[in-house]
N, C-alpha and C. Protein backbone atom coordinates (compact mmCIF):
# COMPACT_ATOMS: atom_id res chain seq x y z
N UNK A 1 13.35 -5.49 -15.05
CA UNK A 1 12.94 -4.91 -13.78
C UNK A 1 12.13 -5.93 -12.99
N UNK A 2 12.53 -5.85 -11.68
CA UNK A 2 11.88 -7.15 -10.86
C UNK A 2 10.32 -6.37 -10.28
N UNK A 3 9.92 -5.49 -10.35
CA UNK A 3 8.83 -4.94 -9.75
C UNK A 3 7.70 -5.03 -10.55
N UNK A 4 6.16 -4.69 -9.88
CA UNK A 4 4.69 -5.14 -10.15
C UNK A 4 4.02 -4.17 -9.71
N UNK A 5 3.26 -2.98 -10.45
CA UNK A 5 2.47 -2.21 -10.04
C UNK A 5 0.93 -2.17 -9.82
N UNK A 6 0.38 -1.48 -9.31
CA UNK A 6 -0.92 -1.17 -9.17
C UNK A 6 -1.34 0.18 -9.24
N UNK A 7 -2.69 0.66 -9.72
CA UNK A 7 -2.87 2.16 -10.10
C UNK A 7 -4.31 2.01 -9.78
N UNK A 8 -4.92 3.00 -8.43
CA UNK A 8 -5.98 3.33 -8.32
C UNK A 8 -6.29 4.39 -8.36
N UNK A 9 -7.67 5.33 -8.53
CA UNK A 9 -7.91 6.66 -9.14
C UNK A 9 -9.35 7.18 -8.44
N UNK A 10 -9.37 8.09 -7.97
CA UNK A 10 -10.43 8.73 -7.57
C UNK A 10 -11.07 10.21 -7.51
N UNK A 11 -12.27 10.16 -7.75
CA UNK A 11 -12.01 12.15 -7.69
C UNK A 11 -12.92 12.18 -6.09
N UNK A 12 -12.32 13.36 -5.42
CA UNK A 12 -13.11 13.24 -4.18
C UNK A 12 -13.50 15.17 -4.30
N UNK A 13 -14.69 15.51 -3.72
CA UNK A 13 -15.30 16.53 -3.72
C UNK A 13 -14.83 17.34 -2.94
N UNK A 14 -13.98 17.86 -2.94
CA UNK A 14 -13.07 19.02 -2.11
C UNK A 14 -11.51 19.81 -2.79
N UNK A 15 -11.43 20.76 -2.58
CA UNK A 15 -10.35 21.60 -2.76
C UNK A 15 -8.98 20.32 -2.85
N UNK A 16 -8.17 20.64 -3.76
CA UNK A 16 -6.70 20.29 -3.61
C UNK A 16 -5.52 20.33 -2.27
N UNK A 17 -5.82 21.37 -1.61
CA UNK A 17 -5.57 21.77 -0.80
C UNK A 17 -5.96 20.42 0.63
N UNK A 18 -7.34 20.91 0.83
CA UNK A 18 -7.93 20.16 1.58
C UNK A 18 -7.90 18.41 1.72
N UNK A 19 -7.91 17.93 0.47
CA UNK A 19 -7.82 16.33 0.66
C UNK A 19 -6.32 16.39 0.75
N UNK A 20 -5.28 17.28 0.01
CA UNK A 20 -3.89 16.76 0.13
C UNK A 20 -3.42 17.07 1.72
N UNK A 21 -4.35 17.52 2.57
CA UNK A 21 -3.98 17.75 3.79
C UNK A 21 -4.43 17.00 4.99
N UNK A 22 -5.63 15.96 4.48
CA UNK A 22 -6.32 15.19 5.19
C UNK A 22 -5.66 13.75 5.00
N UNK A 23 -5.35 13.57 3.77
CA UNK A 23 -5.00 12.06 3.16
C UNK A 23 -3.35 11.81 3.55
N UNK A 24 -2.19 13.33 3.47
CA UNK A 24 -1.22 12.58 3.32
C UNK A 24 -0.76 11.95 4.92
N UNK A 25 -1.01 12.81 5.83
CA UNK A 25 -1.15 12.40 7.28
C UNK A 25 -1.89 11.34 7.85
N UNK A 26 -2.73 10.91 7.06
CA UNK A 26 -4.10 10.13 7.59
C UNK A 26 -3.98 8.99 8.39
N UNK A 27 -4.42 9.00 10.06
CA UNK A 27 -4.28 7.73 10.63
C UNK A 27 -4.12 6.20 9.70
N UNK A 28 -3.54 5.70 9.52
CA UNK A 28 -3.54 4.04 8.88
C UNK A 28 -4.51 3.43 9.28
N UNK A 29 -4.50 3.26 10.69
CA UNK A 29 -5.74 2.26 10.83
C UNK A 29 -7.17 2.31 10.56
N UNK A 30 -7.64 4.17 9.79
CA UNK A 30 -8.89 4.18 9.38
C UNK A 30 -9.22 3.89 8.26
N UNK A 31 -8.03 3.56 7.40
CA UNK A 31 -8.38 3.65 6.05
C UNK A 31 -8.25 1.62 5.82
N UNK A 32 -6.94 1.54 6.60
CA UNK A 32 -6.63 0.08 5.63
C UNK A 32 -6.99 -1.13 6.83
N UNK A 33 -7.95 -1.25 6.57
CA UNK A 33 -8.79 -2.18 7.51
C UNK A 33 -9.00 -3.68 6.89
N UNK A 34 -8.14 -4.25 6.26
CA UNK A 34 -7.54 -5.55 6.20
C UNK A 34 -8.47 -5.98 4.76
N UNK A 35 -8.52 -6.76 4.37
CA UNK A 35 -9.09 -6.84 2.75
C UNK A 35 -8.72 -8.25 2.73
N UNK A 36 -9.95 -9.38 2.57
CA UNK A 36 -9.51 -10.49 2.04
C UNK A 36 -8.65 -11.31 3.10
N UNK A 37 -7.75 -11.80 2.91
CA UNK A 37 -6.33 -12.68 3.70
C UNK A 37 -5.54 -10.91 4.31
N UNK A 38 -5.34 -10.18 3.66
CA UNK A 38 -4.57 -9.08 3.93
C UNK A 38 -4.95 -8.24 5.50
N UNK A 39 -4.40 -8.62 6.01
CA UNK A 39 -3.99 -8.13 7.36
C UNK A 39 -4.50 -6.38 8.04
N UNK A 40 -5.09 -5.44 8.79
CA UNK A 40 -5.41 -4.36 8.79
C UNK A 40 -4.41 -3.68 9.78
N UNK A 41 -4.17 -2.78 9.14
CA UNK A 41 -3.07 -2.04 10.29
C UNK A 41 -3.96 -1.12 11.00
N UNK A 42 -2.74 -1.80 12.44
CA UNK A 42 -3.40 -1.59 13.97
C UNK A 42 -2.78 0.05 14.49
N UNK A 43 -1.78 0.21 14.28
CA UNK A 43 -1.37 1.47 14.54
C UNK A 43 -0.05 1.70 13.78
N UNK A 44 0.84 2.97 13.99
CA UNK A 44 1.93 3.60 14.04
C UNK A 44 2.83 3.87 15.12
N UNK A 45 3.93 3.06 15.07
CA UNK A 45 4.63 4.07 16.10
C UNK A 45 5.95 4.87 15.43
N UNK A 46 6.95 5.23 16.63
CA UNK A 46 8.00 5.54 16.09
C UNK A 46 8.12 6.95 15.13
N UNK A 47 6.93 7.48 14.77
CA UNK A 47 6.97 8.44 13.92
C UNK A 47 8.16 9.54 14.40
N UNK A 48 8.70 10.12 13.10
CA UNK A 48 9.79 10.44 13.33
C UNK A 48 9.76 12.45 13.05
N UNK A 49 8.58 12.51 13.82
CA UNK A 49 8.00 14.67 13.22
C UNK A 49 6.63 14.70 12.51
N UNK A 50 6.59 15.20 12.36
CA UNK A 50 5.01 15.62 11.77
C UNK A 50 5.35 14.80 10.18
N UNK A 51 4.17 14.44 9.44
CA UNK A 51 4.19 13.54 8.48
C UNK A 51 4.45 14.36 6.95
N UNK A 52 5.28 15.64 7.60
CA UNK A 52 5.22 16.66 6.10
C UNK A 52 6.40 17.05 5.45
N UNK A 53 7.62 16.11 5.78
CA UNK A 53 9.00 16.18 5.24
C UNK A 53 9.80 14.79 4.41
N UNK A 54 10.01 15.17 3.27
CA UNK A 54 10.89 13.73 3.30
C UNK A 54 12.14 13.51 4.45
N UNK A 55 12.18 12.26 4.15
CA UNK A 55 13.33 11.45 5.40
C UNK A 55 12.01 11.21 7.05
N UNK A 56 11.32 11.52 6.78
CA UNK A 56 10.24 11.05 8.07
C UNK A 56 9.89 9.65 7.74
N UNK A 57 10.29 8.58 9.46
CA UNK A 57 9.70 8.01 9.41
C UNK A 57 9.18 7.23 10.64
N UNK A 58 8.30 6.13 10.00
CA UNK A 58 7.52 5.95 11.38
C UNK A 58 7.58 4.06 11.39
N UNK A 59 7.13 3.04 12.38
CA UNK A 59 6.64 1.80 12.06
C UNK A 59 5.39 1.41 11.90
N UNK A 60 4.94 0.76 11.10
CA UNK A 60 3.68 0.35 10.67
C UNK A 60 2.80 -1.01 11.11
N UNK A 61 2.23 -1.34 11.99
CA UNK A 61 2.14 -2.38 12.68
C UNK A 61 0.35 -3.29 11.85
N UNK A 62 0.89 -4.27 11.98
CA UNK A 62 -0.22 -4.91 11.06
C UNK A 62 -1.36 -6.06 12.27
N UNK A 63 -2.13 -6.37 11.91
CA UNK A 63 -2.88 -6.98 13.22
C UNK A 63 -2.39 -8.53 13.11
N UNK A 64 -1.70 -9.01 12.23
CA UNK A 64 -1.49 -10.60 12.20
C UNK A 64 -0.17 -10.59 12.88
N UNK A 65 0.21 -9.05 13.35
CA UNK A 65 1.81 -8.95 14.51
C UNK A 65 2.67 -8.68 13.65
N UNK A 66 2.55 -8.07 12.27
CA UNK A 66 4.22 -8.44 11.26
C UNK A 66 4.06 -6.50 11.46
N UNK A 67 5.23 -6.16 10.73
CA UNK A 67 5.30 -4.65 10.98
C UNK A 67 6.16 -4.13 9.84
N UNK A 68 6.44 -3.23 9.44
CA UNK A 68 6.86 -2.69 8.60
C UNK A 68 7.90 -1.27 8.67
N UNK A 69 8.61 -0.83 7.88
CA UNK A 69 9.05 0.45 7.75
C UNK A 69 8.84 1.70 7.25
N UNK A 70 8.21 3.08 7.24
CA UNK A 70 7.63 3.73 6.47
C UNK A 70 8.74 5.20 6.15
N UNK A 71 8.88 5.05 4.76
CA UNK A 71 9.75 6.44 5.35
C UNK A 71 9.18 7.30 4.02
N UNK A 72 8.47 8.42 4.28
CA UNK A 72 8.71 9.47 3.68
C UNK A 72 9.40 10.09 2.58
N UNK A 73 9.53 9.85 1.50
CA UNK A 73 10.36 9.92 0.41
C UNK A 73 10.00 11.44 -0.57
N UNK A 74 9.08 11.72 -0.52
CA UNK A 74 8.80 13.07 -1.50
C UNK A 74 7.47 13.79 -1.00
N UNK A 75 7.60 15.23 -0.46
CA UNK A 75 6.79 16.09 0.12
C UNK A 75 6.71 17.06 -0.50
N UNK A 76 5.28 17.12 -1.77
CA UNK A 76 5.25 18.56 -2.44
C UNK A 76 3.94 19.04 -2.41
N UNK A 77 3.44 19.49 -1.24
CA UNK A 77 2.22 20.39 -1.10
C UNK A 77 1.85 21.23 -2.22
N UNK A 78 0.25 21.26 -3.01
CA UNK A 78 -0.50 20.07 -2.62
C UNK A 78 -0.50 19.40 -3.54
N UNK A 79 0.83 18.82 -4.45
CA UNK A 79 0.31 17.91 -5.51
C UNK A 79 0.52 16.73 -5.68
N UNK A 80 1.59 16.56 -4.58
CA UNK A 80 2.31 14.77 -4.45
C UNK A 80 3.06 14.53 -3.34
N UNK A 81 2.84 13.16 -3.13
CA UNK A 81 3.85 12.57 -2.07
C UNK A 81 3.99 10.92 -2.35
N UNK A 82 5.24 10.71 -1.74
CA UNK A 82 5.69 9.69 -2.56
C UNK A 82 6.40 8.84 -0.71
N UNK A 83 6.33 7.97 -0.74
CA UNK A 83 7.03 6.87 0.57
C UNK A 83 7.51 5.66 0.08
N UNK A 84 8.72 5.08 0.49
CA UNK A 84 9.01 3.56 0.55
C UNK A 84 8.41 2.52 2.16
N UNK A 85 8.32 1.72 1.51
CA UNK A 85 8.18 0.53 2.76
C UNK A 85 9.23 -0.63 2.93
N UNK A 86 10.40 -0.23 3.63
CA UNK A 86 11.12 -1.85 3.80
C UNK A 86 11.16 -2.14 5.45
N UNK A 87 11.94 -3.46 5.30
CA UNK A 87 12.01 -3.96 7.03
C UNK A 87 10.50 -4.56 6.93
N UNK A 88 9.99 -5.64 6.07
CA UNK A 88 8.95 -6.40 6.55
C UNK A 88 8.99 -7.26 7.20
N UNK A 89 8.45 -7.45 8.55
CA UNK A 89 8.70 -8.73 8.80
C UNK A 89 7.36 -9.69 9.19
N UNK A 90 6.57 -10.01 7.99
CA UNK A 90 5.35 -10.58 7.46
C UNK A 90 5.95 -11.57 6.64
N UNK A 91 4.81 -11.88 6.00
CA UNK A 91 4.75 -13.08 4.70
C UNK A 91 5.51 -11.88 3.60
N UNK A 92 5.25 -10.74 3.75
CA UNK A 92 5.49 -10.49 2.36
C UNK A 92 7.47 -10.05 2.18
N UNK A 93 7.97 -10.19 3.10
CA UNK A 93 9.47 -10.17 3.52
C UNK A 93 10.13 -11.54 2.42
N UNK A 94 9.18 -12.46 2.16
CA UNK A 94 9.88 -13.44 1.45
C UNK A 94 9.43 -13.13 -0.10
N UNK A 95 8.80 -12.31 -0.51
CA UNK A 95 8.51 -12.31 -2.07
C UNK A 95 9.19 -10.61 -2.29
N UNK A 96 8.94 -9.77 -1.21
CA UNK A 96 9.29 -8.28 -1.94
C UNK A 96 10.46 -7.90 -1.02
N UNK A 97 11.38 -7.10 -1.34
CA UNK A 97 12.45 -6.28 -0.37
C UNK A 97 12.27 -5.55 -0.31
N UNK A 98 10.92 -4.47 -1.23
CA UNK A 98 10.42 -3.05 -0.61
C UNK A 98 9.28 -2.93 -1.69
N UNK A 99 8.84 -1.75 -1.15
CA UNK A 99 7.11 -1.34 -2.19
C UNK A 99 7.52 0.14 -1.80
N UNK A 100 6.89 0.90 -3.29
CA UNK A 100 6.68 2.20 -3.11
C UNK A 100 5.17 2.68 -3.63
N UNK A 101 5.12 3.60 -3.25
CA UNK A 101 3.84 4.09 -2.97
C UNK A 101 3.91 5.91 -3.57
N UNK A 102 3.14 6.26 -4.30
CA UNK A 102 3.12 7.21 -4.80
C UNK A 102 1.33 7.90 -4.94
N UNK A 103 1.22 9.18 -4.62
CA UNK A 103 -0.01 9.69 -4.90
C UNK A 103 0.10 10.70 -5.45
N UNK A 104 -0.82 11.41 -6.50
CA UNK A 104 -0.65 12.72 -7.14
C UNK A 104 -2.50 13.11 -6.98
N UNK A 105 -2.71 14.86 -6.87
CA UNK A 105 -3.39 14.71 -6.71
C UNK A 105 -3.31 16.55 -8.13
N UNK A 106 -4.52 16.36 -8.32
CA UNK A 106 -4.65 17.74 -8.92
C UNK A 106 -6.39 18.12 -9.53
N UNK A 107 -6.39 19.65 -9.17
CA UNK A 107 -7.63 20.06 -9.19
C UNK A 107 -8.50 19.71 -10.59
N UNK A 108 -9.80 19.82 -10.60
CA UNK A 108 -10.44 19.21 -11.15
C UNK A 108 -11.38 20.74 -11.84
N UNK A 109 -10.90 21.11 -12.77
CA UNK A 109 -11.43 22.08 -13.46
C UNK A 109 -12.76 22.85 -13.20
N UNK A 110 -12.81 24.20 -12.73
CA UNK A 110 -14.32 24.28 -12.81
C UNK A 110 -15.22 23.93 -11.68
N UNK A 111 -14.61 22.97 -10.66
CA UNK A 111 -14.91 22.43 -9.27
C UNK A 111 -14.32 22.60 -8.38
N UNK A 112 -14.98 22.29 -7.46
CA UNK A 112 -14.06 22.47 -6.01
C UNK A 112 -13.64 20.31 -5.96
N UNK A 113 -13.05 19.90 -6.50
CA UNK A 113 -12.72 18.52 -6.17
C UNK A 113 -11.47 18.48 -7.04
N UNK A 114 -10.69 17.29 -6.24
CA UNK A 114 -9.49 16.81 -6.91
C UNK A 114 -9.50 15.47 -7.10
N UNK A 115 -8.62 15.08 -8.53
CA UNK A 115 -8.11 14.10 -9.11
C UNK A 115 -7.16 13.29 -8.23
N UNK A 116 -7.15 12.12 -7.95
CA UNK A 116 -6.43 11.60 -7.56
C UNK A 116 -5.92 10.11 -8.04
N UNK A 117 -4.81 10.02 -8.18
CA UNK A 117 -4.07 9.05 -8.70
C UNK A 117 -2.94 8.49 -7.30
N UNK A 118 -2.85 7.38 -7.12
CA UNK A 118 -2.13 6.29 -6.56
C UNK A 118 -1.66 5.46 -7.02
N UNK A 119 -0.59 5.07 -6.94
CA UNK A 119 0.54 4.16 -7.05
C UNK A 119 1.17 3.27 -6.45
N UNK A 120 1.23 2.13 -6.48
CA UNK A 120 2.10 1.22 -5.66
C UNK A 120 2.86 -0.11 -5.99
N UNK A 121 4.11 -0.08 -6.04
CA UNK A 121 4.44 -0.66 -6.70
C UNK A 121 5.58 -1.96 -5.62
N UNK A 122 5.79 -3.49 -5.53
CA UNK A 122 6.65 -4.12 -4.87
C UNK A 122 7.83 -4.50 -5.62
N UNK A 123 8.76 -4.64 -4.94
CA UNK A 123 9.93 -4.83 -6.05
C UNK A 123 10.14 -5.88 -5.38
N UNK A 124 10.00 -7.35 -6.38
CA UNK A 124 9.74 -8.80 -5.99
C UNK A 124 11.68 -9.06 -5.34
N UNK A 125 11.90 -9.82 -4.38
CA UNK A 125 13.22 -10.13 -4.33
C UNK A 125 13.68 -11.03 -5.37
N UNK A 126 13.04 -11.78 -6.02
CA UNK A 126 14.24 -12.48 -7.57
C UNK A 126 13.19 -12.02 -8.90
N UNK A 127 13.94 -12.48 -9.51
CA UNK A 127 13.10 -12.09 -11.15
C UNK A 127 11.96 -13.39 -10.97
N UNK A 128 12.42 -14.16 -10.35
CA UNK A 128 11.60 -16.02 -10.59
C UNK A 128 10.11 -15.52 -9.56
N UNK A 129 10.29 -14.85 -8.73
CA UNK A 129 9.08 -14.40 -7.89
C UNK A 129 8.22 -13.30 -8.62
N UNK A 130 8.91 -12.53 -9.65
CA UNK A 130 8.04 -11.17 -10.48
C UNK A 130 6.10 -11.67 -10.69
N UNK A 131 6.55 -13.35 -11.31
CA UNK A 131 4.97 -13.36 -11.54
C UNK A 131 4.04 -13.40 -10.44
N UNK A 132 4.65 -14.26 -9.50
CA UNK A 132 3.45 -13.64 -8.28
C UNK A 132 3.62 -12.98 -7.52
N UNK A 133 4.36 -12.00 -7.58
CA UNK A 133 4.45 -10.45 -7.05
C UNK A 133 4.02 -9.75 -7.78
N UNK A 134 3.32 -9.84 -9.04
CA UNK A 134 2.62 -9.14 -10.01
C UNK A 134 1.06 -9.83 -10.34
N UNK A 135 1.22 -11.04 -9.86
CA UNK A 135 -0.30 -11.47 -9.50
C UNK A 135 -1.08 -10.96 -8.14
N UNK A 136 -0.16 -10.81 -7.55
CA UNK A 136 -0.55 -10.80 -5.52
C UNK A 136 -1.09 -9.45 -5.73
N UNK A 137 -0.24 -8.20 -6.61
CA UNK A 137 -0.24 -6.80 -6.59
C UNK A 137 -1.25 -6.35 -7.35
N UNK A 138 -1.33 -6.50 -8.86
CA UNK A 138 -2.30 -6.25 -9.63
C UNK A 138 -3.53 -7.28 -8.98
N UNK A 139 -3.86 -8.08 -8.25
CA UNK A 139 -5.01 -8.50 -7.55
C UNK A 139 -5.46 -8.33 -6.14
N UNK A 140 -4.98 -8.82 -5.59
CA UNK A 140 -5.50 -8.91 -4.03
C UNK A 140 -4.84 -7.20 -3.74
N UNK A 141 -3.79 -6.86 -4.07
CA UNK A 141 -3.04 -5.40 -3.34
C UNK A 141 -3.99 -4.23 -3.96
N UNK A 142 -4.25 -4.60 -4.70
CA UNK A 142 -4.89 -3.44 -5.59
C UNK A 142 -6.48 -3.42 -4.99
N UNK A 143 -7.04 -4.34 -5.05
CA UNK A 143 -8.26 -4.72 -4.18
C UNK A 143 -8.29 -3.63 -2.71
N UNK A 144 -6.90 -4.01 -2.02
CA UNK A 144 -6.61 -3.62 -1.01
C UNK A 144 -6.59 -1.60 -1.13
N UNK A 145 -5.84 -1.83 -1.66
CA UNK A 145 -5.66 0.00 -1.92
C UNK A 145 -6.68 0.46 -2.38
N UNK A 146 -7.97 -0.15 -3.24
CA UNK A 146 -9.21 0.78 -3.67
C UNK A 146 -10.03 0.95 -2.79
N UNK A 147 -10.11 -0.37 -1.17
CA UNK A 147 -11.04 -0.38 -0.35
C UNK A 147 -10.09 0.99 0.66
N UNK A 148 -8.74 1.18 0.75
CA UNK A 148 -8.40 2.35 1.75
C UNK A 148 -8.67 3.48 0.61
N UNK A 149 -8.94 3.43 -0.39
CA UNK A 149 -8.80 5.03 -1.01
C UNK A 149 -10.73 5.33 -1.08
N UNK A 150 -11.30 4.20 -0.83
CA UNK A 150 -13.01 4.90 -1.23
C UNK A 150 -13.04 5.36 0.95
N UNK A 151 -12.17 4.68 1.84
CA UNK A 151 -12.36 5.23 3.12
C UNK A 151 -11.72 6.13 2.93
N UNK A 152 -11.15 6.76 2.34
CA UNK A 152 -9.96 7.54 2.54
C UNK A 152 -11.30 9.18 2.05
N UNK A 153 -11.76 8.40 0.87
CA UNK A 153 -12.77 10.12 0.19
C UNK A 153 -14.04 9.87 0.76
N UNK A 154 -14.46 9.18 1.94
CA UNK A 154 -15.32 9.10 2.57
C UNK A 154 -15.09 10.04 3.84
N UNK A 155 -13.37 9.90 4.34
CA UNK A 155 -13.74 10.58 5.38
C UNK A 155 -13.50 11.99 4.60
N UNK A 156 -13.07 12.42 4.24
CA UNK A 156 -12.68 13.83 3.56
C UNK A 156 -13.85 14.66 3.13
N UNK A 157 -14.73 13.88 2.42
CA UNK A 157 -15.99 14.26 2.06
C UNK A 157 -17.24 14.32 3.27
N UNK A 158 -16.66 13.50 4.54
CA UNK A 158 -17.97 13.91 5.44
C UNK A 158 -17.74 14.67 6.41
């Protein structure tokens, strides 16, 4: 398998319900505000309906000008949702031909807060690129996804 994952985890203080309704919609540009060399996305366009069906999708615009594809892949209120990203046309168009992205979320016994688990994974374009598409991902990407998931239970929680 040519792909490289990453797994970040958080519990945020609110109903299941509530964060899976704040997070899966959530503007881009509040959460992923560029990390390191990694680029912060500036907006969305193109969205293709409200953000609560698979087959929705939208473009993802990054501030260094490269942009992306987002589509909607799995919508199951409130315990998961799942999206692909292809059509890069960044730096990362020459190491990956797509990334998926997966979140699960589930209540937290006894509390009003939920578990949350994230996923993201690039599927390198040759086997000869896997190692640093699995260095770039398990480091700098992962970096990247823990700084949008602590904004992400920041805004939810305030």
């Amino acid at each position: 398998m040519k792909s490289a994952a990453a797994i970040v985890a958080t519990t945020i203080e609110a109903s299941r319900e509530k964060t899976f309704l704040h997070i899966v919609p959530i503007a881009l540009a509040s959460i992923f505000t560029g990390y390191g060399p990694l680029p912060s996305v500036t907006k969305t366009l193109n969205q293709t309906g409200p953000w609560d069906a698979a087959g929705r999708t939208r473009t993802v615009v990054f501030s260094d000008g490269s942009s992306a594809r987002e589509t909607l892949t799995s919508y199951e209120y409130p315990s998961r949702f799942a999206y692909r990203i292809t059509e890069f046309t960044g730096v990362l168009r020459f190491l990956a031909s797509e990334a998926r992205g997966e979140w699960w979320f589930e209540s937290v016994p006894g509390r009003s807060a939920t578990s949350i688990r994230w996923r993201y994974e690039f599927i390198s374009r040759s086997a000869i690129l896997k190692p640093l598409v699995s260095l770039f991902t398990r480091s700098l990407w992962r970096g990247y996804m823990g700084k949008a998931l602590r904004l992400s239970k920041a805004q939810v929680e305030g």
